[in-house]
Protein backbone atom coordinates (compact mmCIF):
# COMPACT_ATOMS: atom_id res chain seq x y z
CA UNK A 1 -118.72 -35.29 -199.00
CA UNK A 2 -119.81 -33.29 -196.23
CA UNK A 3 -116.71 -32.55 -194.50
CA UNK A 4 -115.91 -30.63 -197.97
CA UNK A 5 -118.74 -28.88 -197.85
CA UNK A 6 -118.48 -27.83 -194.53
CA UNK A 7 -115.31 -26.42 -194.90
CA UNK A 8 -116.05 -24.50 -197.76
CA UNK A 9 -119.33 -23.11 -196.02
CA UNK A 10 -118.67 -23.48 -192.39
CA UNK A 11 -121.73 -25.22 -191.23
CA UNK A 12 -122.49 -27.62 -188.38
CA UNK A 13 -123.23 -31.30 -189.05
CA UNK A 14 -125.43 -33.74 -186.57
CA UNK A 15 -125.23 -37.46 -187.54
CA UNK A 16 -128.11 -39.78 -185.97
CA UNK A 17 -127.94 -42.84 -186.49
CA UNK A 18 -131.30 -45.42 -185.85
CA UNK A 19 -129.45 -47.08 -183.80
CA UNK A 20 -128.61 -43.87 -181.43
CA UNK A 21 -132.43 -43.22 -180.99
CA UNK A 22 -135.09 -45.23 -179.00
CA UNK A 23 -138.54 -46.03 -180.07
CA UNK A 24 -140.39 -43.14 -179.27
CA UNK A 25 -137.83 -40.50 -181.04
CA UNK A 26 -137.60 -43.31 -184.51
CA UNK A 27 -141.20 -42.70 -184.38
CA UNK A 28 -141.10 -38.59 -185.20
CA UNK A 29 -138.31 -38.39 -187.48
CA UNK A 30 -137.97 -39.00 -191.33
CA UNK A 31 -137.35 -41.52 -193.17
CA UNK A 32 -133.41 -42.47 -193.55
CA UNK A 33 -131.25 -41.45 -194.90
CA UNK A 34 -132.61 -37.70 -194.62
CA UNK A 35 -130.79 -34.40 -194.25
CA UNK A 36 -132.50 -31.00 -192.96
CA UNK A 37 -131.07 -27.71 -192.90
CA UNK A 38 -131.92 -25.12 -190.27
CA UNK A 39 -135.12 -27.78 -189.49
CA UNK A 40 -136.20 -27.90 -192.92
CA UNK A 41 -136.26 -31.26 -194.59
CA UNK A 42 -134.46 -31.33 -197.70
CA UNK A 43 -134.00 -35.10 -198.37
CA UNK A 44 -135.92 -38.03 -197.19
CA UNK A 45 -135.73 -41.72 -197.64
CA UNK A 46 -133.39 -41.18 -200.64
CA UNK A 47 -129.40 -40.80 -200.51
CA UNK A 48 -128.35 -37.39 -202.38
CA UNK A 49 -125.17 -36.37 -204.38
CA UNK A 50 -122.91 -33.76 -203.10
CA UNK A 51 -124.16 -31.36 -206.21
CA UNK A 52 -127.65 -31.49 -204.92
CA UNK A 53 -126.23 -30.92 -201.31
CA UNK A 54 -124.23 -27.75 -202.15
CA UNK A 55 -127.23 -26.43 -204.53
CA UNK A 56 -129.12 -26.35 -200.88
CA UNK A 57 -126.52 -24.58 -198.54
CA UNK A 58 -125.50 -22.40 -201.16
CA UNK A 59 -129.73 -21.32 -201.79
CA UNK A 60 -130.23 -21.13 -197.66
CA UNK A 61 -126.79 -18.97 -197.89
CA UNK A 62 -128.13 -15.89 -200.44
């Protein structure tokens, strides 16, 4: 889904993982699964389809 998406709006994409982080950095960040663009959270605690995805880069785009 994302690999689509980024080729079609060249953007960069971060993965974390729980499991990459320790305590103290699990503590500050959302809920997962949760996406952000340009450090605004978009999604939290929910998993999202790629139609609400694009909706988002294409409204941070205009």
């Amino acid at each position: 889904m994302v690999t689509e998406l980024r080729k079609k709006y060249g953007f960069d994409v971060e993965l974390v993982k729980k499991t990459d982080v320790g305590l103290f950095k699990r503590i500050v960040l959302p809920k997962f699964p949760a996406l952000t663009i340009d450090d605004d959270l978009i999604f939290e605690g929910r998993d999202t389809t790629v139609e609400e995805l694009e909706r988002e880069v294409v409204k941070r785009r205009s």
